[in-house]
PDB file of N, CA and C in Angstrom:
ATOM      1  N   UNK A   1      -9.100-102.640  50.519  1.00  0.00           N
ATOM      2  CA  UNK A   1      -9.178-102.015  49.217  1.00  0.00           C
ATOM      3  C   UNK A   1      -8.984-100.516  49.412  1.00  0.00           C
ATOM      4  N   UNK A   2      -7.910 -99.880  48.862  1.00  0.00           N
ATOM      5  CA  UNK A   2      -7.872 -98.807  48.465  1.00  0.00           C
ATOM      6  C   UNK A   2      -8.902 -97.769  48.372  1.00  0.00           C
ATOM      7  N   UNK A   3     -10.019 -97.915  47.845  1.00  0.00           N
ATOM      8  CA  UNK A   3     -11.591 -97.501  47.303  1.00  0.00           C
ATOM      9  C   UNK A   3     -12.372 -98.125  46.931  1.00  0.00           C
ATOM     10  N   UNK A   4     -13.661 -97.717  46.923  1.00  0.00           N
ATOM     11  CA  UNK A   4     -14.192 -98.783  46.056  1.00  0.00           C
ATOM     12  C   UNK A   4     -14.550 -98.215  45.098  1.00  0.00           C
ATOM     13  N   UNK A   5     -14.561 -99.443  44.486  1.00  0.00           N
ATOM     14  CA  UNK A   5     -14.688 -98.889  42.356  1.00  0.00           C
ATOM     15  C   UNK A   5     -16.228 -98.395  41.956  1.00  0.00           C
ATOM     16  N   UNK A   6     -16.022 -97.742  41.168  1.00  0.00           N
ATOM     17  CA  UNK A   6     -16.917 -96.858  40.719  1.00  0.00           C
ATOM     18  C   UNK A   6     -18.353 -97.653  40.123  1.00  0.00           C
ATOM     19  N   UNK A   7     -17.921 -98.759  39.934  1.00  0.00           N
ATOM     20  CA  UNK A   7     -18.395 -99.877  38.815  1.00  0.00           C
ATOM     21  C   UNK A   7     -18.108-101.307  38.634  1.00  0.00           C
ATOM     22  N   UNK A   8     -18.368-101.895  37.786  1.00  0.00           N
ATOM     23  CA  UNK A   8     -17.991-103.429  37.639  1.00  0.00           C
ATOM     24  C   UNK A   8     -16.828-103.317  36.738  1.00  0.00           C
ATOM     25  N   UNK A   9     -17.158-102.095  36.032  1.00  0.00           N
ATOM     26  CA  UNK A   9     -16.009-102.165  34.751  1.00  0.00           C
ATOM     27  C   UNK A   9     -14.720-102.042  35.637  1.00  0.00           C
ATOM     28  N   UNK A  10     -14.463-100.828  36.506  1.00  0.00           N
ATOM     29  CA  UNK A  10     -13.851 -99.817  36.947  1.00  0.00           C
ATOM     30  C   UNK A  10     -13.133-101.444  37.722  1.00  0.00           C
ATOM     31  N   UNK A  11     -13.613-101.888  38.698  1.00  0.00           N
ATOM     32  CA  UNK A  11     -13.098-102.979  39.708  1.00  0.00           C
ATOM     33  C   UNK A  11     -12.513-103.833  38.738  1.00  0.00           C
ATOM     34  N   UNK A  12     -13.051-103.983  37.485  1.00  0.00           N
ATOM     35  CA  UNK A  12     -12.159-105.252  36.975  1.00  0.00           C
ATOM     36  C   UNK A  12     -11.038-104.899  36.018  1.00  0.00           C
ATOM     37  N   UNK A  13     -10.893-103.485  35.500  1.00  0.00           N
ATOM     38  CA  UNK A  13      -9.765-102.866  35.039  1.00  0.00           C
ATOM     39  C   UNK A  13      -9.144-103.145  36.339  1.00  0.00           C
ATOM     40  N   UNK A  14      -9.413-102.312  37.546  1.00  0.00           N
ATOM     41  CA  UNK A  14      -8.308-102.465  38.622  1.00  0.00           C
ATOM     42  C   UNK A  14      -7.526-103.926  38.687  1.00  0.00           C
ATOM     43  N   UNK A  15      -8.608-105.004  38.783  1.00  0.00           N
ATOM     44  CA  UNK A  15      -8.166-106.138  39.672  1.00  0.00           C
ATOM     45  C   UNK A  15      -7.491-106.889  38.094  1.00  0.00           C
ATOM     46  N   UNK A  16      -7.116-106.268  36.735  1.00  0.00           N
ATOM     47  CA  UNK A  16      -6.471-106.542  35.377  1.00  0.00           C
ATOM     48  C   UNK A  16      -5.632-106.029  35.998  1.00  0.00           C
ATOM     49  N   UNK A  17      -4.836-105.010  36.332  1.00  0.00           N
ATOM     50  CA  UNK A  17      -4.294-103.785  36.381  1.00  0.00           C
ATOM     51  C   UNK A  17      -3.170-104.868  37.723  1.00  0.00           C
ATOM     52  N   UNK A  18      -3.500-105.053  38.931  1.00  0.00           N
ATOM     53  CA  UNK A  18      -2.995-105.255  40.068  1.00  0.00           C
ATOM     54  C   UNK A  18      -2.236-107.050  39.767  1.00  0.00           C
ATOM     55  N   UNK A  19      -3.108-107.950  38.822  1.00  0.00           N
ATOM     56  CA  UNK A  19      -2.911-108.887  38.757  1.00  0.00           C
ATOM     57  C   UNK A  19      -0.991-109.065  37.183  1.00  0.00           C
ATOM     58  N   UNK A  20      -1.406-107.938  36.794  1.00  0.00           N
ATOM     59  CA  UNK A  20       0.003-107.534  35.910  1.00  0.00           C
ATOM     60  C   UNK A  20       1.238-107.328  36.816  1.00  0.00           C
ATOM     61  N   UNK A  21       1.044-106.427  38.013  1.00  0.00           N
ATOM     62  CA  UNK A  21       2.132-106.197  38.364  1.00  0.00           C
ATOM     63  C   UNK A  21       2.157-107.106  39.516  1.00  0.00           C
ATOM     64  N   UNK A  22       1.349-108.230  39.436  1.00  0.00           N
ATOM     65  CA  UNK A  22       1.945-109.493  40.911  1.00  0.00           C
ATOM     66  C   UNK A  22       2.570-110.232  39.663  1.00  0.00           C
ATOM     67  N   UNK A  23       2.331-110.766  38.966  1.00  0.00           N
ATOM     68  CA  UNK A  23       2.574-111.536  37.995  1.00  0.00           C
ATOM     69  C   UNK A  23       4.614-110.917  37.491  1.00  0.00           C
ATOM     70  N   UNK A  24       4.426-109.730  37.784  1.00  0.00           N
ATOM     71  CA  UNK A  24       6.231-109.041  37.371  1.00  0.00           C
ATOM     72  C   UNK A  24       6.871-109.575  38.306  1.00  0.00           C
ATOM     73  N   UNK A  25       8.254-109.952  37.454  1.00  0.00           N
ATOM     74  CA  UNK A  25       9.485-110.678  38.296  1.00  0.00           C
ATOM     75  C   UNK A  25       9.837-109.773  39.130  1.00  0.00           C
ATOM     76  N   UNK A  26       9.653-108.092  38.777  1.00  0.00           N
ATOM     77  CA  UNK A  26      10.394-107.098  39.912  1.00  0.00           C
ATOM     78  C   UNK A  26       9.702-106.603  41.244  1.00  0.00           C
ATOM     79  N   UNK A  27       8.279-107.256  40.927  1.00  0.00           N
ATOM     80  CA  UNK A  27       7.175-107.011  42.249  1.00  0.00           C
ATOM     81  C   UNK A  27       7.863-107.794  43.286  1.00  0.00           C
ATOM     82  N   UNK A  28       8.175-106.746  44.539  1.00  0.00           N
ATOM     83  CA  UNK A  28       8.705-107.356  46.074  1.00  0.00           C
ATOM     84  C   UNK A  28       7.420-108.138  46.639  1.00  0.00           C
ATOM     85  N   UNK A  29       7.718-108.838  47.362  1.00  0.00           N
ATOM     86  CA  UNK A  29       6.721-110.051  47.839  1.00  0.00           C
ATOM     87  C   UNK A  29       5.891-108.657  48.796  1.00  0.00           C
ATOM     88  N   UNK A  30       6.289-108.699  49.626  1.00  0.00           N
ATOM     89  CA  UNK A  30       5.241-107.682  50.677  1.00  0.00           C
ATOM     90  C   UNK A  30       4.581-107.020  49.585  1.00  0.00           C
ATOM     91  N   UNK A  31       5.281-105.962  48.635  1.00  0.00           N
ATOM     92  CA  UNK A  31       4.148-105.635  47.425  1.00  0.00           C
ATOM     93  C   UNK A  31       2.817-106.632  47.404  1.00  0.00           C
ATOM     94  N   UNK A  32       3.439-107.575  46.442  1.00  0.00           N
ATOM     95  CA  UNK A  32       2.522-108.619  46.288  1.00  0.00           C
ATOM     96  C   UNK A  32       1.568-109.333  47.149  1.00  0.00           C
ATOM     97  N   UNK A  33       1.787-108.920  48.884  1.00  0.00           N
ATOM     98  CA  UNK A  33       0.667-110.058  49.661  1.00  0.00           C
ATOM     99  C   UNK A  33      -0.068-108.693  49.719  1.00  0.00           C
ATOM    100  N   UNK A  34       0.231-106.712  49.704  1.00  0.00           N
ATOM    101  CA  UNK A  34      -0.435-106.279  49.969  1.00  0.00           C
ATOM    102  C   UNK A  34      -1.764-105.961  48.426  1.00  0.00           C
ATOM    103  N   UNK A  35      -1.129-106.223  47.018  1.00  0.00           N
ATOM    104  CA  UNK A  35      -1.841-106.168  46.282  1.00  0.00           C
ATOM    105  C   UNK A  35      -2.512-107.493  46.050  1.00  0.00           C
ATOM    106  N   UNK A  36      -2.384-109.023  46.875  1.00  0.00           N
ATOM    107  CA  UNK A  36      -3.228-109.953  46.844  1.00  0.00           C
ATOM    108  C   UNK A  36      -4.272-109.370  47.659  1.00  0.00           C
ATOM    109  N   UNK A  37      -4.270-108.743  48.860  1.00  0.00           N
ATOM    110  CA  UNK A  37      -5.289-108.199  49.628  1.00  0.00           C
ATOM    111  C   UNK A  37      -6.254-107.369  48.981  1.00  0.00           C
ATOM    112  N   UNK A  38      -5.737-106.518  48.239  1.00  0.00           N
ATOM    113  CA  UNK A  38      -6.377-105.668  47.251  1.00  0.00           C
ATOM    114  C   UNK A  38      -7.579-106.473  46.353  1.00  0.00           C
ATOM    115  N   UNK A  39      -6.910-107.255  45.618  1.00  0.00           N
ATOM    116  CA  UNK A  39      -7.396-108.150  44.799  1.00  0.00           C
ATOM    117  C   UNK A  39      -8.405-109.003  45.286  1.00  0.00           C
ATOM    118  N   UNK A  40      -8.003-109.547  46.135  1.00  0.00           N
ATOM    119  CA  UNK A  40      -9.471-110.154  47.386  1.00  0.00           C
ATOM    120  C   UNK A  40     -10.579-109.664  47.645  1.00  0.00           C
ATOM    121  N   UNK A  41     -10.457-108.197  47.966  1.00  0.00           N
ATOM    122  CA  UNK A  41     -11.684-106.734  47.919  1.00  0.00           C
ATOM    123  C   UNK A  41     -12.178-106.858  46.861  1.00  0.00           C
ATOM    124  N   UNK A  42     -11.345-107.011  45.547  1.00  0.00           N
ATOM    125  CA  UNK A  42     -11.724-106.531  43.941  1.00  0.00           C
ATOM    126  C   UNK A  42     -12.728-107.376  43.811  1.00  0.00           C
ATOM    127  N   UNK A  43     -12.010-108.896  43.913  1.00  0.00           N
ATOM    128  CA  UNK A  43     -13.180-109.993  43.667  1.00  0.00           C
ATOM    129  C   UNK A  43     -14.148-109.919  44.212  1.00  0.00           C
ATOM    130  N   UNK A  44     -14.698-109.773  45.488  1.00  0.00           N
ATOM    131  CA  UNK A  44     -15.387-109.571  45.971  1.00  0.00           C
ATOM    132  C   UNK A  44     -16.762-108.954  45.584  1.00  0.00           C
ATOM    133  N   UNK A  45     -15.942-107.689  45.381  1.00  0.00           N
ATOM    134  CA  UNK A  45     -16.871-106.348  45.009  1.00  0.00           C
ATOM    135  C   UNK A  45     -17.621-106.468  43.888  1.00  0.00           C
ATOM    136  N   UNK A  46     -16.646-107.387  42.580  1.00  0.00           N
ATOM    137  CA  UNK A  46     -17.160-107.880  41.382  1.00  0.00           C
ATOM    138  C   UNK A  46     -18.253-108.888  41.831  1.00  0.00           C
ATOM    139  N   UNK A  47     -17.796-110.141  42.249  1.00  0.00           N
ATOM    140  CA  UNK A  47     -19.263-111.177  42.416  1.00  0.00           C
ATOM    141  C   UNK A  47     -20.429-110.287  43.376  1.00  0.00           C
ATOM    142  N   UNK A  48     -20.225-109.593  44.003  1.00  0.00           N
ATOM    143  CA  UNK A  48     -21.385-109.232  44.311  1.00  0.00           C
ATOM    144  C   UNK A  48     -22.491-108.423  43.437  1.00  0.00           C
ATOM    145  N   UNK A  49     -21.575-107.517  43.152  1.00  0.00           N
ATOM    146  CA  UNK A  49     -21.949-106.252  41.492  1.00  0.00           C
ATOM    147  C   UNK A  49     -22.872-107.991  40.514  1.00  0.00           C
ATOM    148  N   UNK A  50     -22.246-108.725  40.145  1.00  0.00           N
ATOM    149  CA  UNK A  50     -22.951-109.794  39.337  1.00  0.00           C
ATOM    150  C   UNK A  50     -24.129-110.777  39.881  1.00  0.00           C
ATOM    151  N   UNK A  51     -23.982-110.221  41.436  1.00  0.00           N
ATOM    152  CA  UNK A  51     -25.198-111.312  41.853  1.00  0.00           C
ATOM    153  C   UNK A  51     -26.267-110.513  41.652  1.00  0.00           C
ATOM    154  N   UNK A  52     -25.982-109.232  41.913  1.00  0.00           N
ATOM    155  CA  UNK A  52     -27.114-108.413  41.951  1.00  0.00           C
ATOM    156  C   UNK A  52     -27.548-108.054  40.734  1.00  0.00           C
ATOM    157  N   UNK A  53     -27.083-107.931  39.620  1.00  0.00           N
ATOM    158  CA  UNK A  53     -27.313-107.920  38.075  1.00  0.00           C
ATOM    159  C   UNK A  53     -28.291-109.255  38.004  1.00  0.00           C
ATOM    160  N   UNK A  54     -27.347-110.337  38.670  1.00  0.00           N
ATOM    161  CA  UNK A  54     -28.752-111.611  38.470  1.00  0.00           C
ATOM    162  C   UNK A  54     -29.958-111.320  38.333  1.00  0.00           C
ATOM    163  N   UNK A  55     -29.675-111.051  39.879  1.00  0.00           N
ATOM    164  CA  UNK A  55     -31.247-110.873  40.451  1.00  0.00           C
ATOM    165  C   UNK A  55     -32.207-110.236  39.838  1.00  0.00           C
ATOM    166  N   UNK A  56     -31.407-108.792  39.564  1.00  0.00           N
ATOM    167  CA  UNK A  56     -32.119-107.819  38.872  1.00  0.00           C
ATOM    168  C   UNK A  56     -32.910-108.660  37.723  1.00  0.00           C
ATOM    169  N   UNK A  57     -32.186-109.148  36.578  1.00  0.00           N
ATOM    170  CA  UNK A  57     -32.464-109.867  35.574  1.00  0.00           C
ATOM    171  C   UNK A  57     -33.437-110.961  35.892  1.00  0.00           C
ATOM    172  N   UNK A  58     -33.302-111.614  36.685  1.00  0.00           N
ATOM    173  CA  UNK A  58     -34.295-112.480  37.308  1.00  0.00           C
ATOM    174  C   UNK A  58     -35.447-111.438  37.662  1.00  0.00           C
ATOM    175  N   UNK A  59     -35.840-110.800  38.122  1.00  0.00           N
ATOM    176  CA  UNK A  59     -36.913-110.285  38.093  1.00  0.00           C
ATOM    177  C   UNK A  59     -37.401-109.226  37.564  1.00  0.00           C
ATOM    178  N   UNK A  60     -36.406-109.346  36.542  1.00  0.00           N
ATOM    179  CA  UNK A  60     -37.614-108.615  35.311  1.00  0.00           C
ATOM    180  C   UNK A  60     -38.099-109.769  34.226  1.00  0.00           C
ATOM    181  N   UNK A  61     -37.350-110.993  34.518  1.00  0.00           N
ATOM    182  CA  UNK A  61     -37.966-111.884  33.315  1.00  0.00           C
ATOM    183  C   UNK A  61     -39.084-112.455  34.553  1.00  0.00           C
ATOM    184  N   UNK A  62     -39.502-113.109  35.354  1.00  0.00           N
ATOM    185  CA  UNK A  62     -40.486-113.068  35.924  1.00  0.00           C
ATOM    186  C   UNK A  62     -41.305-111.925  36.229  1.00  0.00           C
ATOM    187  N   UNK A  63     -41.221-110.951  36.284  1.00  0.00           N
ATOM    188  CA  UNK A  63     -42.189-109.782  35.717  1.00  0.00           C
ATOM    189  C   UNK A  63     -42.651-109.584  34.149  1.00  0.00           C
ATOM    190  N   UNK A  64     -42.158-110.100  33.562  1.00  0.00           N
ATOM    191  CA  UNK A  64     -42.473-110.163  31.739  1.00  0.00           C
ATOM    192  C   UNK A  64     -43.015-111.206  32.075  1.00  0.00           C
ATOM    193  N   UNK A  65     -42.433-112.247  32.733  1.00  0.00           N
ATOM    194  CA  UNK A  65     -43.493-113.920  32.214  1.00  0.00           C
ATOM    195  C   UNK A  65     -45.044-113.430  32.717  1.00  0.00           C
ATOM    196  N   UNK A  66     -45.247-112.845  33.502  1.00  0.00           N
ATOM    197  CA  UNK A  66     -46.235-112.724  34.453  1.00  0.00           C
ATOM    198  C   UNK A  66     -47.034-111.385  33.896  1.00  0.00           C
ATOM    199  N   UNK A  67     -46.432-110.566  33.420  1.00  0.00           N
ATOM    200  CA  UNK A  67     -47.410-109.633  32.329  1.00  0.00           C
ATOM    201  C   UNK A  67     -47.818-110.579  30.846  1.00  0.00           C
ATOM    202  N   UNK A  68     -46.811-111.495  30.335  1.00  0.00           N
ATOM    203  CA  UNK A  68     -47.470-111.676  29.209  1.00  0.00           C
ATOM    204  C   UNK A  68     -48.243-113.316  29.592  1.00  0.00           C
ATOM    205  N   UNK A  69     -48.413-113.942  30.732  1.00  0.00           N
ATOM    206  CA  UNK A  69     -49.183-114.521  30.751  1.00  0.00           C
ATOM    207  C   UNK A  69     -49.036-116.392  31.361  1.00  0.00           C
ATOM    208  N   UNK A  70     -47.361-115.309  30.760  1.00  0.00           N
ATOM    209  CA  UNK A  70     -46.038-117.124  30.723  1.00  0.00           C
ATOM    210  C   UNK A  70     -46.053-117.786  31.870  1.00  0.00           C
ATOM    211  N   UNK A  71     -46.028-118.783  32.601  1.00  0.00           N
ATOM    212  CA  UNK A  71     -45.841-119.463  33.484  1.00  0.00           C
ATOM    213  C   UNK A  71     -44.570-120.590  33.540  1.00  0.00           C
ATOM    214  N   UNK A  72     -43.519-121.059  33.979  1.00  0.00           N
ATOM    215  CA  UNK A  72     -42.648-121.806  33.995  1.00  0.00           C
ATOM    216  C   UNK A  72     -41.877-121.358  33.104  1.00  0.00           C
ATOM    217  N   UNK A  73     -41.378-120.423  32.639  1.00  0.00           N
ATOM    218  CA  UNK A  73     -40.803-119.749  31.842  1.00  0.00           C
ATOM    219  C   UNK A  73     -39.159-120.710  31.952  1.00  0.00           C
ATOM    220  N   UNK A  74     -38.702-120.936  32.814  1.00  0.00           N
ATOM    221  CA  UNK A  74     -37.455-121.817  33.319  1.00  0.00           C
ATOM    222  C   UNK A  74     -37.052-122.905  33.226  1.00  0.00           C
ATOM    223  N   UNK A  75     -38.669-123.648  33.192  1.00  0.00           N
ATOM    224  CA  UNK A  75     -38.319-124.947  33.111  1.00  0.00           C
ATOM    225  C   UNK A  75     -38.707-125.754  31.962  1.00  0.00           C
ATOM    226  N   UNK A  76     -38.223-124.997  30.882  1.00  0.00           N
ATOM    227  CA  UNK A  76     -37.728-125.726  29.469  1.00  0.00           C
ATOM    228  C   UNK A  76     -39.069-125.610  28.730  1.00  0.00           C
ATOM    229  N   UNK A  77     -40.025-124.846  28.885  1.00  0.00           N
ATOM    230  CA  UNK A  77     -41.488-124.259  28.435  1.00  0.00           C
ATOM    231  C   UNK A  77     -41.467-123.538  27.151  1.00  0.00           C
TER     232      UNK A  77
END
């Protein structure tokens, strides 16, 4: 990867952005395996950026269940 993105937004404009010009009839193949490489980083960078949003989210709703008292909050309670 070129850089890494600033953001989740930022990586997935890019990996919009890179997936336009593989997709063009005038993109040369070497272009294209070096912006599939690119794109590989992008994804990447994105599922991780979202696992960690999980998590995050996951433990602030088990920190709320657990201040207001909730227990099994998950399992259909």
């Amino acid at each position: 990867m070129k850089r890494a993105p600033k953001s989740f937004e930022e990586g997935l404009e890019r990996l919009q952005g890179i997936l336009a010009r593989m997709q063009a009839t005038d993109t040369p193949l070497a272009e294209s395996v070096k912006l599939y490489a690119e794109a590989a980083d992008l994804i990447q960078y994105c599922n991780q950026t979202l696992d960690t949003a999980r998590l995050q989210i996951e433990e602030i709703d088990t920190r709320l269940a657990k201040a207001s008292g909730v227990e099994g909050m998950d399992d259909g309670q």
